[in-house]
N, C-alpha and C. Protein backbone atom coordinates (compact mmCIF):
# COMPACT_ATOMS: atom_id res chain seq x y z
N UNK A 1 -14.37 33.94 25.20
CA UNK A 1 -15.16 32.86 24.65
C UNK A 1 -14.26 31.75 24.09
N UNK A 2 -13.01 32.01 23.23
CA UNK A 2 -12.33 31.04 22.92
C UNK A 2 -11.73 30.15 24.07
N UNK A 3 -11.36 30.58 25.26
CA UNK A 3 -10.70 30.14 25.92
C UNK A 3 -11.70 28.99 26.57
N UNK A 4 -12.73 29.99 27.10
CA UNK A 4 -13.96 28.44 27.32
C UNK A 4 -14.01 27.38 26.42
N UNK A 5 -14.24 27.66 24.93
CA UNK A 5 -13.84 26.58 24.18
C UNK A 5 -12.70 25.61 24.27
N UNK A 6 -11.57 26.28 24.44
CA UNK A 6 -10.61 25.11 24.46
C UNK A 6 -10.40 24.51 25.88
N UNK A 7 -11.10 25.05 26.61
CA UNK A 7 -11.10 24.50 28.21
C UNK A 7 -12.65 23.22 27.99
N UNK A 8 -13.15 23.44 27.11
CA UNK A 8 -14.41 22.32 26.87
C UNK A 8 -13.90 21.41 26.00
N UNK A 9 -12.91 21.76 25.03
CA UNK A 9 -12.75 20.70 24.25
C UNK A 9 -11.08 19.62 25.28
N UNK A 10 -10.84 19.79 25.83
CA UNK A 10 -9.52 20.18 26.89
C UNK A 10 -9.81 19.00 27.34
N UNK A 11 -11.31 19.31 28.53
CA UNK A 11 -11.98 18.57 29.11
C UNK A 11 -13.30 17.08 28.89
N UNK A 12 -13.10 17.56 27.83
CA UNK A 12 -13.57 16.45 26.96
C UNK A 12 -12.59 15.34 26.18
N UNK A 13 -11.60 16.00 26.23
CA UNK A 13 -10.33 14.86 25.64
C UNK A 13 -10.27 13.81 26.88
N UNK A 14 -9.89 14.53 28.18
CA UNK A 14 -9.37 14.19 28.98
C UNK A 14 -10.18 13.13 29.64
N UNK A 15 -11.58 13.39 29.69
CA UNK A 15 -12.86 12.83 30.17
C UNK A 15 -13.33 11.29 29.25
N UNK A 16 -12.74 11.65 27.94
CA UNK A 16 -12.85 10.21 27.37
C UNK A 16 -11.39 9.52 27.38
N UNK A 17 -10.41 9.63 27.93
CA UNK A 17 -9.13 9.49 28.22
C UNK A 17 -9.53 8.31 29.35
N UNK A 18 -10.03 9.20 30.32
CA UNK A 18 -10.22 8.70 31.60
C UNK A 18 -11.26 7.37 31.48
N UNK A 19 -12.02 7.88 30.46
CA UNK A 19 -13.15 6.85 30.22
C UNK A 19 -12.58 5.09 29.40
N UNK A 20 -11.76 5.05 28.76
CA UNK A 20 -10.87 4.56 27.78
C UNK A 20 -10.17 3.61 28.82
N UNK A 21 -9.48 4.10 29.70
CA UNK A 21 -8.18 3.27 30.87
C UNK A 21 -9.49 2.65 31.72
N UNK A 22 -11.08 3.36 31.90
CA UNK A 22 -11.62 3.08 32.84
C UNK A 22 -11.83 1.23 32.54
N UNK A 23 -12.30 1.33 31.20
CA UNK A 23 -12.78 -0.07 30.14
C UNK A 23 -11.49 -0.58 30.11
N UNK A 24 -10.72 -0.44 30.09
CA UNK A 24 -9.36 -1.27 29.95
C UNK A 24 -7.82 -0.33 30.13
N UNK A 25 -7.56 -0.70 31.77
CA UNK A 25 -6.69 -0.11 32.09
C UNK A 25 -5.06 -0.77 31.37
N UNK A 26 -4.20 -0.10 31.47
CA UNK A 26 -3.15 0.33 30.75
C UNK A 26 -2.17 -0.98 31.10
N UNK A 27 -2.65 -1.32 32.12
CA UNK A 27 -1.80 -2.23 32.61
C UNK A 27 -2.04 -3.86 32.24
N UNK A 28 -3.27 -4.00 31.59
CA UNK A 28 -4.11 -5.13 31.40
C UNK A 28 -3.64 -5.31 29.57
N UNK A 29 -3.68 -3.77 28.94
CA UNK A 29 -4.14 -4.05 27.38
C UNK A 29 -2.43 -3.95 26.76
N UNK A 30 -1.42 -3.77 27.95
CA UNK A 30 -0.27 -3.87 27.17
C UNK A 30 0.38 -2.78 26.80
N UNK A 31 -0.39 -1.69 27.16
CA UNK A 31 0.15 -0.16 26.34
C UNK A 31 1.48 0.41 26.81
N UNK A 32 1.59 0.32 28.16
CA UNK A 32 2.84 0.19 28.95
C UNK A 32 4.11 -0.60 28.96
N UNK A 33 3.85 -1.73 29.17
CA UNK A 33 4.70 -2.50 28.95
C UNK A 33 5.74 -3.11 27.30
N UNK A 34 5.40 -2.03 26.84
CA UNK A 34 6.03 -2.71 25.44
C UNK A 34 6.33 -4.12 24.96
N UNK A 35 5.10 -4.69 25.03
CA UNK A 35 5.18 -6.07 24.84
C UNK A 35 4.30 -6.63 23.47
N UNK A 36 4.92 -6.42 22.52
CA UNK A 36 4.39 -7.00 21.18
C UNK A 36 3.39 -8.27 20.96
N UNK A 37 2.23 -8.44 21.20
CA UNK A 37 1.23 -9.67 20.77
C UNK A 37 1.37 -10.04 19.78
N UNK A 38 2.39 -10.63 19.18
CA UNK A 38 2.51 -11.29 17.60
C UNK A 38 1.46 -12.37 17.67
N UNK A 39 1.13 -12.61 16.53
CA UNK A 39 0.48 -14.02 15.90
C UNK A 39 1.05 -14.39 14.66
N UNK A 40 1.58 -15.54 14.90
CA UNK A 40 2.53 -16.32 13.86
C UNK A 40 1.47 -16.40 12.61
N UNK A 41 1.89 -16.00 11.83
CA UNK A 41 1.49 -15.86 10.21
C UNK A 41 2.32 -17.06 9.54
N UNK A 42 1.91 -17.84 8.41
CA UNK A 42 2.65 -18.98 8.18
C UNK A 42 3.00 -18.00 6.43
N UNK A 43 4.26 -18.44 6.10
CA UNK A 43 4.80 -17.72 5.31
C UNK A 43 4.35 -18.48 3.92
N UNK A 44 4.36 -17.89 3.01
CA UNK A 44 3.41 -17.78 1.85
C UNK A 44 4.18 -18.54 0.74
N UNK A 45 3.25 -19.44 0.38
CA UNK A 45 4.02 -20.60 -0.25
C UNK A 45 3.90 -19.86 -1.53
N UNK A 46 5.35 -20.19 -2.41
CA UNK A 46 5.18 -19.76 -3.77
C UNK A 46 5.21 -20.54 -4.45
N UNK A 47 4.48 -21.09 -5.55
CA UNK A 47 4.56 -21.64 -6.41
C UNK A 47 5.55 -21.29 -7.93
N UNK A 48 6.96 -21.77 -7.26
CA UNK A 48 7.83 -21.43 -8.61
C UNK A 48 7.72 -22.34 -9.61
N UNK A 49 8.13 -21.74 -10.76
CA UNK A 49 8.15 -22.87 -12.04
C UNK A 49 9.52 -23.41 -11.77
N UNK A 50 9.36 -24.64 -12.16
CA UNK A 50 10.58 -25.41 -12.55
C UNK A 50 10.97 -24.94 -13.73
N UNK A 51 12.53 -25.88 -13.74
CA UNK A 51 13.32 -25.60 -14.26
C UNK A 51 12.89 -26.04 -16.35
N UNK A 52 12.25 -26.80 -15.96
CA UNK A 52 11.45 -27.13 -17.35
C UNK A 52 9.88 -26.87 -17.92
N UNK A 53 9.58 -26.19 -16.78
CA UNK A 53 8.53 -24.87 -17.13
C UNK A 53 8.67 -23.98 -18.16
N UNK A 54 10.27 -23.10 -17.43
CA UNK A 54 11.00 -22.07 -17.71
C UNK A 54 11.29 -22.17 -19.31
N UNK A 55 11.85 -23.51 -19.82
CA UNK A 55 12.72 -23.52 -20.62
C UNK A 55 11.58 -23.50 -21.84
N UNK A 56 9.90 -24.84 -21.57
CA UNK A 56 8.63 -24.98 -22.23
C UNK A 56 8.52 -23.56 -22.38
N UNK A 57 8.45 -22.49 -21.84
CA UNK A 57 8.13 -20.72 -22.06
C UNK A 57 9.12 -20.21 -22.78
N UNK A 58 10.51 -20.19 -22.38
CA UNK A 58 10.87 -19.72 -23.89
C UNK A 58 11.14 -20.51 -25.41
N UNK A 59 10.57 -21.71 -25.04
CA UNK A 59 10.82 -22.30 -26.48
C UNK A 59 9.60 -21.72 -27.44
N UNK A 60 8.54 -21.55 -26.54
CA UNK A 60 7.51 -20.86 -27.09
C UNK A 60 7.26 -19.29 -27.78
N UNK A 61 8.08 -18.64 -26.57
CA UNK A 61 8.28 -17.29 -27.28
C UNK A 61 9.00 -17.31 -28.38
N UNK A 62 10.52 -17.78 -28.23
CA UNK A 62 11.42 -18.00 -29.58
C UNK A 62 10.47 -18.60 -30.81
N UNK A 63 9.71 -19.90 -30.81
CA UNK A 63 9.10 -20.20 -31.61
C UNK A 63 7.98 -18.95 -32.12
N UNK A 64 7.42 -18.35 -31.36
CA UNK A 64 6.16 -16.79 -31.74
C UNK A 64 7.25 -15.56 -32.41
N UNK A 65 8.00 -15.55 -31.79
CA UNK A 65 9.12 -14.83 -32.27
C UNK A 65 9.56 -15.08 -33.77
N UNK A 66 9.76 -16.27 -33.71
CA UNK A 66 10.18 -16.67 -35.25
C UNK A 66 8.97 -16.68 -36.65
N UNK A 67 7.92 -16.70 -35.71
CA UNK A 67 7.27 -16.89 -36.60
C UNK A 67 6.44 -15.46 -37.28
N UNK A 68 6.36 -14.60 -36.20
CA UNK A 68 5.89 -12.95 -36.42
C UNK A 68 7.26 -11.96 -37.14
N UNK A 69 8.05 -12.53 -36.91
CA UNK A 69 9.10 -11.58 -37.00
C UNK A 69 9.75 -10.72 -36.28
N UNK A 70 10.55 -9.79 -36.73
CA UNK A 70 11.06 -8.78 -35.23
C UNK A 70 9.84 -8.34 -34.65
N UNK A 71 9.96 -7.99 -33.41
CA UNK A 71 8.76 -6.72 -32.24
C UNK A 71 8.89 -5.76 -32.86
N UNK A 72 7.64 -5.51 -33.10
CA UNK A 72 7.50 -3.57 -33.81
C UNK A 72 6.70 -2.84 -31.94
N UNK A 73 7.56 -1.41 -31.99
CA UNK A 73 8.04 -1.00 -31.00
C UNK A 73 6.07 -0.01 -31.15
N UNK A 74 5.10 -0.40 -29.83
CA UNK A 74 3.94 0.19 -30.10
C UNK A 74 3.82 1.81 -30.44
N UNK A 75 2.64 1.81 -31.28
CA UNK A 75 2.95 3.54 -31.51
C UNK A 75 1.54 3.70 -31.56
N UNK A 76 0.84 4.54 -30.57
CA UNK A 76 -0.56 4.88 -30.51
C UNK A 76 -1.13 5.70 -31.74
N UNK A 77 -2.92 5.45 -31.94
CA UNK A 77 -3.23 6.00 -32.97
C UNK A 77 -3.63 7.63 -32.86
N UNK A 78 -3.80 7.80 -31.79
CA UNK A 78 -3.79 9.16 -31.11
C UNK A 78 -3.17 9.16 -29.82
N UNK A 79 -2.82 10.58 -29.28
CA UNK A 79 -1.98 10.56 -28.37
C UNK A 79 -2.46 9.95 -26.63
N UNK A 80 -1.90 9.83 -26.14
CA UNK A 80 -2.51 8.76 -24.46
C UNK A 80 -2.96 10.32 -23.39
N UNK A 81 -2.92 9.88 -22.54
CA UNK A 81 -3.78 10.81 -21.73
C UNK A 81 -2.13 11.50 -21.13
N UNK A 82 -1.43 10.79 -20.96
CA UNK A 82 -0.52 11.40 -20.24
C UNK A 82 0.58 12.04 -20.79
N UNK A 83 0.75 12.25 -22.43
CA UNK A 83 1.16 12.56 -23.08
C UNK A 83 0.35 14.14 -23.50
N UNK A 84 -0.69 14.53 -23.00
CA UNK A 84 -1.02 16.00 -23.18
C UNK A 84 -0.51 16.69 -22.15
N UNK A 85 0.18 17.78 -23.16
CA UNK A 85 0.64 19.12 -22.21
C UNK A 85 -0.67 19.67 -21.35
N UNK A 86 -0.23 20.39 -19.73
CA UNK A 86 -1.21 20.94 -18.82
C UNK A 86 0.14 22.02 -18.78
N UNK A 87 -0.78 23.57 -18.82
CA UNK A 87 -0.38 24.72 -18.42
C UNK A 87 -0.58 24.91 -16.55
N UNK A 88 0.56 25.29 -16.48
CA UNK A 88 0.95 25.33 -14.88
C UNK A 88 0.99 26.93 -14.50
N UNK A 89 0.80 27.01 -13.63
CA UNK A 89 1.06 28.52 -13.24
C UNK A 89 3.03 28.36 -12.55
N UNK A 90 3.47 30.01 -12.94
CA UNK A 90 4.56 29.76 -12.49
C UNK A 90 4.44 30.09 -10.60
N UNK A 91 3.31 30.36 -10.36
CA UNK A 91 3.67 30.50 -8.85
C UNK A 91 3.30 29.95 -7.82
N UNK A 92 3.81 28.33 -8.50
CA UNK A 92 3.29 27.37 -7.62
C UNK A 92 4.87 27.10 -7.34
């Protein structure tokens, strides 16, 4: 019985195989010939800051800076999710 099975599923690969090249043979869609269909993509403009963007941003931080005082380093009020211990089995 198995063997009929894999002789049906076998024949069914093969049958939509055949069906596949029938709609568009191999020679038409490129599959053969290793021939890459690119379409030129136009490359992605970035909008950098200038050079006096840059400098307007940190005059600002330095100025927030000066005015808060040093960075206090964050410390949660209870612990985060990824900070709880999970018991593992050792026979993984």
């Amino acid at each position: 019985m198995d063997v009929l099975k894999t002789v049906l599923v076998m024949s069914l690969g093969l049958g939509a195989t055949w069906a596949a090249w029938q709609i568009a043979p191999a020679e038409t869609s490129g599959m053969l010939t290793g021939v890459a269909y690119a379409q030129d993509v136009p490359a992605p403009t970035l909008d950098e800051p200038s050079d006096a963007d840059i400098e307007e941003q940190l005059a600002r931080i330095e100025e927030a800076l000066a005015r808060q005082g040093e960075v206090k380093e964050f410390e949660p009020s209870e612990p985060l999710p990824a900070d709880t211990a999970i018991e593992m089995s050792s026979e993984l």
